[in-house]
Every structure is written in structure tokens, then in C-alpha cells.
N, C-alpha and C. Protein backbone atom coordinates (compact mmCIF):
# COMPACT_ATOMS: atom_id res chain seq x y z
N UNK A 1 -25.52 4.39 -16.11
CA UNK A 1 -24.48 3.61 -15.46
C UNK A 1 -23.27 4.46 -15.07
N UNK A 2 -22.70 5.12 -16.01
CA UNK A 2 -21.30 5.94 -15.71
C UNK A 2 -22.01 6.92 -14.17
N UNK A 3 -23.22 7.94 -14.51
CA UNK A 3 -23.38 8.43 -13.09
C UNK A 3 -23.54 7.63 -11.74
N UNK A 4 -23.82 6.24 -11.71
CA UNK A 4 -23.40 5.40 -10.59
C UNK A 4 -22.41 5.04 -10.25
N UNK A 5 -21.57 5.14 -11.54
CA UNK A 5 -19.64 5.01 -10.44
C UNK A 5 -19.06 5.81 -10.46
N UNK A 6 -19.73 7.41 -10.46
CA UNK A 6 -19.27 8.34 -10.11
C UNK A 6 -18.70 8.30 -8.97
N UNK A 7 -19.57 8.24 -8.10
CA UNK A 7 -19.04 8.16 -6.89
C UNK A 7 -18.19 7.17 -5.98
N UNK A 8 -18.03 6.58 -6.85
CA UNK A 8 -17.30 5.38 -6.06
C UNK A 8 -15.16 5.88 -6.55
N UNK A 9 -15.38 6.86 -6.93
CA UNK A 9 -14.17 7.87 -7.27
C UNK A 9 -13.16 7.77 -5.84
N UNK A 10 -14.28 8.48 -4.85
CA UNK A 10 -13.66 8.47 -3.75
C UNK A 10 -13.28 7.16 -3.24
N UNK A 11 -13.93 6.10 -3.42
CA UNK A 11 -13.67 4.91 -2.96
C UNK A 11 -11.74 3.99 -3.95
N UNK A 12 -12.01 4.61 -4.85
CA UNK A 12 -11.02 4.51 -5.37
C UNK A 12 -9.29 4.57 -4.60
N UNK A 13 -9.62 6.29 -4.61
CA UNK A 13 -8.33 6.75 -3.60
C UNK A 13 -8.03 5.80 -2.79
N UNK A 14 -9.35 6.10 -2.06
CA UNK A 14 -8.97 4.63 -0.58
C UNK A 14 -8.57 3.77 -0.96
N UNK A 15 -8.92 2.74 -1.93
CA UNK A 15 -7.95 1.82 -2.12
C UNK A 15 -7.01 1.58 -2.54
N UNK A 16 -7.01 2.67 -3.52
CA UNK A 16 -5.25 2.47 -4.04
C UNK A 16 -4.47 3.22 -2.63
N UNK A 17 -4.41 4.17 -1.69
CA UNK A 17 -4.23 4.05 -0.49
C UNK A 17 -3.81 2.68 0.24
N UNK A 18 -4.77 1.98 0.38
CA UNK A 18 -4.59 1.29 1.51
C UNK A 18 -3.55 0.18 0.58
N UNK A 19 -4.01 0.04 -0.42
CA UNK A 19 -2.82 -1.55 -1.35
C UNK A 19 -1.72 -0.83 -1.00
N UNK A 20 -1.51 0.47 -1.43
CA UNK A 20 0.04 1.15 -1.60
C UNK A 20 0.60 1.56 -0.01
N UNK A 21 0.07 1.48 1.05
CA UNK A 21 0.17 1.51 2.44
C UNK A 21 0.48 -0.03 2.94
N UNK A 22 -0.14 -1.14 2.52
CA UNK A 22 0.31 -2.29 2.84
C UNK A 22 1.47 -2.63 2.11
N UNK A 23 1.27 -2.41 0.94
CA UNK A 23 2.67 -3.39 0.06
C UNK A 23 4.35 -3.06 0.62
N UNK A 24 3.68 -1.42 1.46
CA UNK A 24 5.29 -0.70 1.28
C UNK A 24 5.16 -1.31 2.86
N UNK A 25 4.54 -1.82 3.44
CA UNK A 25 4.51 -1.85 5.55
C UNK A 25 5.08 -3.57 5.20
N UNK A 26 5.17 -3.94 3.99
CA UNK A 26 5.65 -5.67 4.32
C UNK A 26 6.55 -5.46 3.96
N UNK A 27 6.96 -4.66 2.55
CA UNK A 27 8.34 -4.33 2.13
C UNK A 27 9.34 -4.15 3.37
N UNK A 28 8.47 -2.83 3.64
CA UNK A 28 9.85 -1.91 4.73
C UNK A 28 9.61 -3.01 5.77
N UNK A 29 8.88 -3.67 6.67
CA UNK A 29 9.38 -5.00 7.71
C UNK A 29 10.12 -6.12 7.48
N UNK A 30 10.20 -6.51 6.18
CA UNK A 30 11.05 -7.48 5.66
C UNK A 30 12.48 -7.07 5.63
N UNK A 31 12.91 -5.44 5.53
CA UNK A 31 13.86 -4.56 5.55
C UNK A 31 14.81 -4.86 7.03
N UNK A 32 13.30 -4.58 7.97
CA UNK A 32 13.59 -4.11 9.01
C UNK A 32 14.02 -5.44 9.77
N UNK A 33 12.91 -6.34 9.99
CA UNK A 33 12.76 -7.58 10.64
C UNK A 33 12.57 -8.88 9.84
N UNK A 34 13.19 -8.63 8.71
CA UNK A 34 12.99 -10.20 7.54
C UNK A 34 14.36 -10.93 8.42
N UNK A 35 14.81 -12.13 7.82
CA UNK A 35 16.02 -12.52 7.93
C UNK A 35 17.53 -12.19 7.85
N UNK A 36 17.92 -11.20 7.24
CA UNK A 36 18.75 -10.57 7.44
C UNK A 36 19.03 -9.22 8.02
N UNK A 37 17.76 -8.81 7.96
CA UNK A 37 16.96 -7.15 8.79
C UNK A 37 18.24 -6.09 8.35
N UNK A 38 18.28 -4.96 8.96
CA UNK A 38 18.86 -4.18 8.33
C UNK A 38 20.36 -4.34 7.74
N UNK A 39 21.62 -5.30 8.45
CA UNK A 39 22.78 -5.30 7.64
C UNK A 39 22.63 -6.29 6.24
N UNK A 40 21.48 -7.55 6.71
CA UNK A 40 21.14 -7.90 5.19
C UNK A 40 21.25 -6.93 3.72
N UNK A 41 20.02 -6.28 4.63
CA UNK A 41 19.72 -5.05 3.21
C UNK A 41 20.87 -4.04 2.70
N UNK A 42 21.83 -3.89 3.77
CA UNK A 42 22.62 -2.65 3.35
C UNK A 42 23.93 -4.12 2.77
N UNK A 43 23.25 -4.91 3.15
CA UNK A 43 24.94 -5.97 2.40
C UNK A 43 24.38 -5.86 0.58
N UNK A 44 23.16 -5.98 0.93
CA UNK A 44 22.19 -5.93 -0.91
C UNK A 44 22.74 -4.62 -1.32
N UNK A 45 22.52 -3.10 -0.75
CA UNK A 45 22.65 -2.20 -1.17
C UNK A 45 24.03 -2.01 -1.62
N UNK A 46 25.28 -2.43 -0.86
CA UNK A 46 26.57 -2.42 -1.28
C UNK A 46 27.20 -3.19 -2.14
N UNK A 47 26.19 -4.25 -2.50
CA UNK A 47 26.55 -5.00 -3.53
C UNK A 47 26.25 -4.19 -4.88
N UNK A 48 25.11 -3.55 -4.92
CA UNK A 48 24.86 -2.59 -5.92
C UNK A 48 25.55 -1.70 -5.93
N UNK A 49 26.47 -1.43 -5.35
CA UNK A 49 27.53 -0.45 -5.20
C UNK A 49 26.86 1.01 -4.68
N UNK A 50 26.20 0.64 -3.98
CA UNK A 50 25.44 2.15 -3.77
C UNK A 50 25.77 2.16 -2.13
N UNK A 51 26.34 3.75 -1.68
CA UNK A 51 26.77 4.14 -0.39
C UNK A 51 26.28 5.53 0.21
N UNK A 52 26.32 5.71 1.00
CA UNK A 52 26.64 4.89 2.33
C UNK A 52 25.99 3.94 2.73
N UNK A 53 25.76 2.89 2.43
CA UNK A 53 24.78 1.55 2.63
C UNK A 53 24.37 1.09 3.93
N UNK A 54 24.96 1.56 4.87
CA UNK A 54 24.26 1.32 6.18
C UNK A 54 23.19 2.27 6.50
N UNK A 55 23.45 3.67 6.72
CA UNK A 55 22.53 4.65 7.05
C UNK A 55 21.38 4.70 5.56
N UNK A 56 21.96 4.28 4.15
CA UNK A 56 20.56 4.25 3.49
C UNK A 56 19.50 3.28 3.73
N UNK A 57 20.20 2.31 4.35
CA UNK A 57 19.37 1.01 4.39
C UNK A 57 18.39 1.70 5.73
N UNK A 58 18.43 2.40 6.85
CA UNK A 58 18.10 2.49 7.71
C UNK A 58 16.87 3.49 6.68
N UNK A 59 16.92 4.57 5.96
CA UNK A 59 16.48 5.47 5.24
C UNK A 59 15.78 4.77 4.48
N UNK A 60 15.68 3.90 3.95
CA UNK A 60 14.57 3.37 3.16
C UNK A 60 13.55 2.33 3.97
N UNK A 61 14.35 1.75 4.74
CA UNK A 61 13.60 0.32 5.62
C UNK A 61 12.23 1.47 6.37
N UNK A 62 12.87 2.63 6.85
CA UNK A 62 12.21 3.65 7.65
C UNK A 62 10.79 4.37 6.68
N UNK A 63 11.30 4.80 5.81
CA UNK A 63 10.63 5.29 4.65
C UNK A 63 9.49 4.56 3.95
N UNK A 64 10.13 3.13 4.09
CA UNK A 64 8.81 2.10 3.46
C UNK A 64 8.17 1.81 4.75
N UNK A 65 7.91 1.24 5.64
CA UNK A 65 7.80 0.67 7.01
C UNK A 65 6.63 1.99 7.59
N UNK A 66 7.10 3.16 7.40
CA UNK A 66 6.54 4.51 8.75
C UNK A 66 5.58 4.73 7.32
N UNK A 67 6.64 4.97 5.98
CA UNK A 67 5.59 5.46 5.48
C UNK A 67 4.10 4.75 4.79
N UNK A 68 4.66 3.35 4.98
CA UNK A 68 3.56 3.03 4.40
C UNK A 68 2.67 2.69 5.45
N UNK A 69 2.91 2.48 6.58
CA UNK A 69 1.94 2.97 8.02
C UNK A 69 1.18 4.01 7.88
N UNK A 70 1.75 5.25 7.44
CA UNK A 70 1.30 7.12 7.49
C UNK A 70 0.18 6.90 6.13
N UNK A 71 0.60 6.05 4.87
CA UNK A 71 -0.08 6.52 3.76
C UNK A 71 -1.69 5.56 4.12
N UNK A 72 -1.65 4.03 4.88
CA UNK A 72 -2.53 3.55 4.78
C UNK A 72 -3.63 3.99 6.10
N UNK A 73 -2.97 4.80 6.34
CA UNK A 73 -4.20 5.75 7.45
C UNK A 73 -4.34 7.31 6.96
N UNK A 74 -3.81 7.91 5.96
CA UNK A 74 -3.87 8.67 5.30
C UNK A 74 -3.09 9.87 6.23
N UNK A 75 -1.76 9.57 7.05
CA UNK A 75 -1.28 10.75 7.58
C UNK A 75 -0.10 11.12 7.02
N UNK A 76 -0.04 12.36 6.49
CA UNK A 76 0.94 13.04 6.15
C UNK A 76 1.15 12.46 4.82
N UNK A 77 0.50 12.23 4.24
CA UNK A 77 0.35 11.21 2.59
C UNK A 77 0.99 11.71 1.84
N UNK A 78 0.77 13.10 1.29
CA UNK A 78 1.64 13.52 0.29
C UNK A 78 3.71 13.22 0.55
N UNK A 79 3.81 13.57 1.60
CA UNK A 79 5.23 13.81 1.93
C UNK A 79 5.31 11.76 2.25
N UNK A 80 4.82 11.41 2.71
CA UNK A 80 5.31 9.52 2.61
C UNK A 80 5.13 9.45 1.43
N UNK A 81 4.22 9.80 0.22
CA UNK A 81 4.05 9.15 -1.23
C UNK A 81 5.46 9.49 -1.99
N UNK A 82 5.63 10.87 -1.55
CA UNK A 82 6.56 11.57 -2.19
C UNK A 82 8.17 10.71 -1.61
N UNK A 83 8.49 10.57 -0.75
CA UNK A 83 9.75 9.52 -0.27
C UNK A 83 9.39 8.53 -0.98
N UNK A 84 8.51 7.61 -0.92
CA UNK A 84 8.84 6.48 -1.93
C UNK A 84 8.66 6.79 -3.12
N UNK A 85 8.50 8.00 -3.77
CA UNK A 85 8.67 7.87 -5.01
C UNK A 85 10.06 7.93 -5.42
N UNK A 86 10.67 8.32 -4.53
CA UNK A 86 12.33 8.91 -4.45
C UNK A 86 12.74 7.45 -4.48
N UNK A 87 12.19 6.84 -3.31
CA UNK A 87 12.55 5.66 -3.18
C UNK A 87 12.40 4.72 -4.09
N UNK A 88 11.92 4.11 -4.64
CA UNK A 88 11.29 3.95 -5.73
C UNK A 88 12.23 3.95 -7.42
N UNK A 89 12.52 5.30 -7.35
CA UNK A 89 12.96 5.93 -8.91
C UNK A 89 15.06 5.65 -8.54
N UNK A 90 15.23 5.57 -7.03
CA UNK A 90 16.57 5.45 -7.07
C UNK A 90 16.65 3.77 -7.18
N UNK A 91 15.69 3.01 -6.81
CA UNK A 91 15.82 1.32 -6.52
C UNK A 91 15.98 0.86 -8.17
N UNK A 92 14.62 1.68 -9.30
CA UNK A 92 14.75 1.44 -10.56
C UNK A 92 16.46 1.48 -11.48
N UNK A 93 16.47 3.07 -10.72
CA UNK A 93 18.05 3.38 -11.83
C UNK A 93 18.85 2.75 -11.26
N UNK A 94 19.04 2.54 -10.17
CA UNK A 94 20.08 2.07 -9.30
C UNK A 94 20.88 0.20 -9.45
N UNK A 95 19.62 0.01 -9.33
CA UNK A 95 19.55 -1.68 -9.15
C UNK A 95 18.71 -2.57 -9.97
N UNK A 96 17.56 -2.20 -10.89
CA UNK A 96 16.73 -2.81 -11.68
C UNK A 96 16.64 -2.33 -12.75
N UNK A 97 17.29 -1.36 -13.44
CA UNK A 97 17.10 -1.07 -14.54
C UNK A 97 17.57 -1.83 -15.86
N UNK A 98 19.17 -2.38 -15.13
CA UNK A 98 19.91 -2.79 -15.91
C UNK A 98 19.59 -4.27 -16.29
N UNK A 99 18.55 -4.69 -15.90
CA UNK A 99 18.00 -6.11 -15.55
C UNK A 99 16.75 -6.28 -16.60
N UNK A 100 16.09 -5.23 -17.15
CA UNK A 100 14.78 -4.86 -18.06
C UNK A 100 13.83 -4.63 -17.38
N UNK A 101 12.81 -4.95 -18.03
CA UNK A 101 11.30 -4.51 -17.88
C UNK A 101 11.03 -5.56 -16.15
N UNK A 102 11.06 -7.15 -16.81
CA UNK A 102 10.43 -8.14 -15.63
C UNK A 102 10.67 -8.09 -14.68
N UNK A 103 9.54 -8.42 -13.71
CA UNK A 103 10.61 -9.03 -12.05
C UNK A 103 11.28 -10.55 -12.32
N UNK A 104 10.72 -11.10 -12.95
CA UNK A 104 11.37 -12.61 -13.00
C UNK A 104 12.46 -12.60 -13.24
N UNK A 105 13.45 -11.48 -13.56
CA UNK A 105 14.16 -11.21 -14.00
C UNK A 105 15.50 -10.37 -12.97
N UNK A 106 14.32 -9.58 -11.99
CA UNK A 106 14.56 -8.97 -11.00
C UNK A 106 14.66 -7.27 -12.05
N UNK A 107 14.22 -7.55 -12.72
CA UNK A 107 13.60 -5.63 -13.29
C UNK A 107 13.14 -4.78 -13.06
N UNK A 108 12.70 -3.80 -13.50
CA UNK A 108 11.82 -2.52 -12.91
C UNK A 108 10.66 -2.88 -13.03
N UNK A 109 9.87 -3.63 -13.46
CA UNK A 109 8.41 -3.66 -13.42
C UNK A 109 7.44 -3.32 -12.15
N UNK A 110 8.12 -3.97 -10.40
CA UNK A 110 7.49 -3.57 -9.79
C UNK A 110 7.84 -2.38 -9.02
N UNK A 111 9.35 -2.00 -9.05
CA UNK A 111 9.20 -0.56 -8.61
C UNK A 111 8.47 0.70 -9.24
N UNK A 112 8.66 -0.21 -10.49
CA UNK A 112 7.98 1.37 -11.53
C UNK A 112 6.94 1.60 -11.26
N UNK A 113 6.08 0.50 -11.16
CA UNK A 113 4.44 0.01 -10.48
C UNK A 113 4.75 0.76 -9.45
N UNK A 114 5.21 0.46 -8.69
CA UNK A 114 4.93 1.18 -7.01
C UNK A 114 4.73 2.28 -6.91
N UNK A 115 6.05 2.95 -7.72
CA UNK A 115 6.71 4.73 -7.84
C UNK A 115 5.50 4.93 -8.31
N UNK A 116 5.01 4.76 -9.29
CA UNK A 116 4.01 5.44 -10.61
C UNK A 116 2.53 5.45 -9.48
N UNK A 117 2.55 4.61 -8.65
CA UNK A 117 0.99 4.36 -7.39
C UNK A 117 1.65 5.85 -7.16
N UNK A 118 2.78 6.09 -6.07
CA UNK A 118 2.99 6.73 -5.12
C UNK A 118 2.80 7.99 -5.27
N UNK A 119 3.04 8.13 -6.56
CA UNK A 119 3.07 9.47 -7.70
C UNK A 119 1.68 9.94 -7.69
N UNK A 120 0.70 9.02 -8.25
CA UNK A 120 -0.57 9.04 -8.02
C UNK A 120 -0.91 9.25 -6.81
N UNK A 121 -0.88 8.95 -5.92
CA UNK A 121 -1.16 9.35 -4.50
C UNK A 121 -0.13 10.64 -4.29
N UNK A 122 0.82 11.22 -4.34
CA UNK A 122 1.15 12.64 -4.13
C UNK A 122 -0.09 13.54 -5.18
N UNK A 123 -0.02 13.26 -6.23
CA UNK A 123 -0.97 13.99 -7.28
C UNK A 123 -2.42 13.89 -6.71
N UNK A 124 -3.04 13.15 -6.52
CA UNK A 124 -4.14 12.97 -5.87
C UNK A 124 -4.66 13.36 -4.32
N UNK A 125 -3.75 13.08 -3.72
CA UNK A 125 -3.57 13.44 -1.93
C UNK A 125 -4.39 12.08 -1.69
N UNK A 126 -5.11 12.40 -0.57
CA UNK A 126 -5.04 11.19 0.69
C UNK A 126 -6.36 10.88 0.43
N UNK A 127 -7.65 11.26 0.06
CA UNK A 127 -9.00 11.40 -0.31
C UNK A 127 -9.64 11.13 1.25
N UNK A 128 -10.99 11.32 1.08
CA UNK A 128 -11.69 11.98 1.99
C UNK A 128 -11.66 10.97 3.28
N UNK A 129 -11.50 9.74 3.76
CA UNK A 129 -11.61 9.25 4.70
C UNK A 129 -9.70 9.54 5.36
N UNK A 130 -9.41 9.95 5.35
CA UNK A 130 -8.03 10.31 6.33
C UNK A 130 -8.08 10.87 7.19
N UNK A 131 -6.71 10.36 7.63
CA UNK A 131 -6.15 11.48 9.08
C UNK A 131 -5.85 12.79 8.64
N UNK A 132 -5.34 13.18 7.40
CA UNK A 132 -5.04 14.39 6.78
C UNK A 132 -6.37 15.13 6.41
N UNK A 133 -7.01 14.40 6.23
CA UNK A 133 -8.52 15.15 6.05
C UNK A 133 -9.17 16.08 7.46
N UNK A 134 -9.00 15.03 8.15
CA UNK A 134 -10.04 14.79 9.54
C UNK A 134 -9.14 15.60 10.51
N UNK A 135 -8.03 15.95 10.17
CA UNK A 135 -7.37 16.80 10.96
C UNK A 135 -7.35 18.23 10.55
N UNK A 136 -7.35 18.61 9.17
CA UNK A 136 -7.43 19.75 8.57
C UNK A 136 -5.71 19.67 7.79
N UNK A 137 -5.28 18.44 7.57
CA UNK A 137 -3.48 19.08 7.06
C UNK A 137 -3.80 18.77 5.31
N UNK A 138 -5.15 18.09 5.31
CA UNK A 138 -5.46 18.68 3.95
C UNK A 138 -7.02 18.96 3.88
N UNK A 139 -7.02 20.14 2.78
CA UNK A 139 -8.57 20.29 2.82
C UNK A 139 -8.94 20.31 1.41
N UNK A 140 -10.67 19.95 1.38
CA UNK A 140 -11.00 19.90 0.00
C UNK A 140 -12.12 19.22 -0.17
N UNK A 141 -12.69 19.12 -0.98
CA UNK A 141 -14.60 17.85 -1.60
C UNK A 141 -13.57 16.55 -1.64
N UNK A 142 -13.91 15.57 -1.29
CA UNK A 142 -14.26 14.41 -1.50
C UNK A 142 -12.56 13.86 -0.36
């Protein structure tokens, strides 16, 4: 049994890929084009006291939105995984930490989740069905 899901290794990547490519393309559009779209978000960000809140809001809406476009087709994966992990680890300390563990709570639980994917996907790279593959900007088995 274990040598039959060997291979489904690669199938793995891909999907934690593609979940962590969608979750961040609804995030960052809700950023971009939710109901309050970008001065919403930077009114959120300045409430957290965090600045320059206009141009970050543009920097993250961009970051979640392109990158999770780039990660769920596998282009340029490492460097989009790697921004939201940034992204990610500043949303935790920044704005959810002080709140605990839950989201019900509005806590770190799901950024940490996210960061800790994204992490995994920089550590891992893009696996074998990508644009980073299929182009040569990464090479390697599987």
C-alpha cells in the first residue's frame, strides 16, 4: 500500500498549490473589488495602526490577488509563496496575534495556516505540472 501513494506525492504539491492559489485570488479580490475595495482595506489597516496604509493596502491586495494567480498556475511560485509569507507573518503580529489562537475570535489561526502552506510551497517549489517547470525557471524530478 505505502508504494501506491508514493506517487501521488506529486499530486500532492498540486494541490496544496492550487487551494493556496485560490484562497489567496478571493482574499486579494475581496481587497481589491469586495465592498469597500482598496480604501476599505487601508481604513482596516490604519485602524491597526499600521502605515503607510494606503500604498500597503495596494501591496498586499496586489500580492494576494497576482500572487495567488502566479502560485495556482505555478509561475514564479517560490517568490509569490515567499510575499505571502511576509504577508502573512506581518497580518499575524500585526493584527491577530493579540486576539489568540481562533478566527472566531478574529486570531491567528488562519493566517498562520496560510503563512505555514506558503512556507511549504517556497520549501517545496511549484512541483512538476507548472509554468516554472515547463519553462525551465525551475528544474528537477517530479
Amino acid at each position: 500500500m505505502p508504494q501506491r501513494l508514493e506517487g501521488l506525492q506529486r499530486l500532492a504539491v498540486l494541490v496544496l498549490r492550487l487551494l493556496l492559489g485560490f484562497v489567496f485570488v478571493m482574499h486579494g479580490s475581496q481587497k481589491l473589488l469586495g465592498a469597500g475595495g482598496i480604501a476599505g482595506f487601508a481604513g482596516i489597516l490604519a485602524k491597526s495602526g499600521i502605515e503607510p496604509h494606503v500604498p500597503l493596502a495596494w501591496v498586499v491586495a496586489i500580492t494576494e490577488f497576482v500572487g495567488g494567480i502566479c502560485i495556482f498556475f505555478g509561475f514564479l511560485t517560490r517568490f509569490w509563496a515567499a510575499g505571502l509569507v511576509i504577508d502573512m507573518a506581518v497580518a499575524l503580529l500585526k493584527v491577530h496575534l493579540v486576539n489568540g489562537f481562533f478566527i472566531s475570535k478574529n486570531g491567528f489561526e488562519l493566517v498562520f495556516t496560510l503563512g505555514v502552506l506558503a512556507l511549504a510551497v517556497v520549501l517545496m517549489g511549484p512541483g512538476a505540472p507548472s509554468v516554472d517547470r515547463a519553462t525551465g525557471i525551475e528544474k528537477g524530478a517530479g
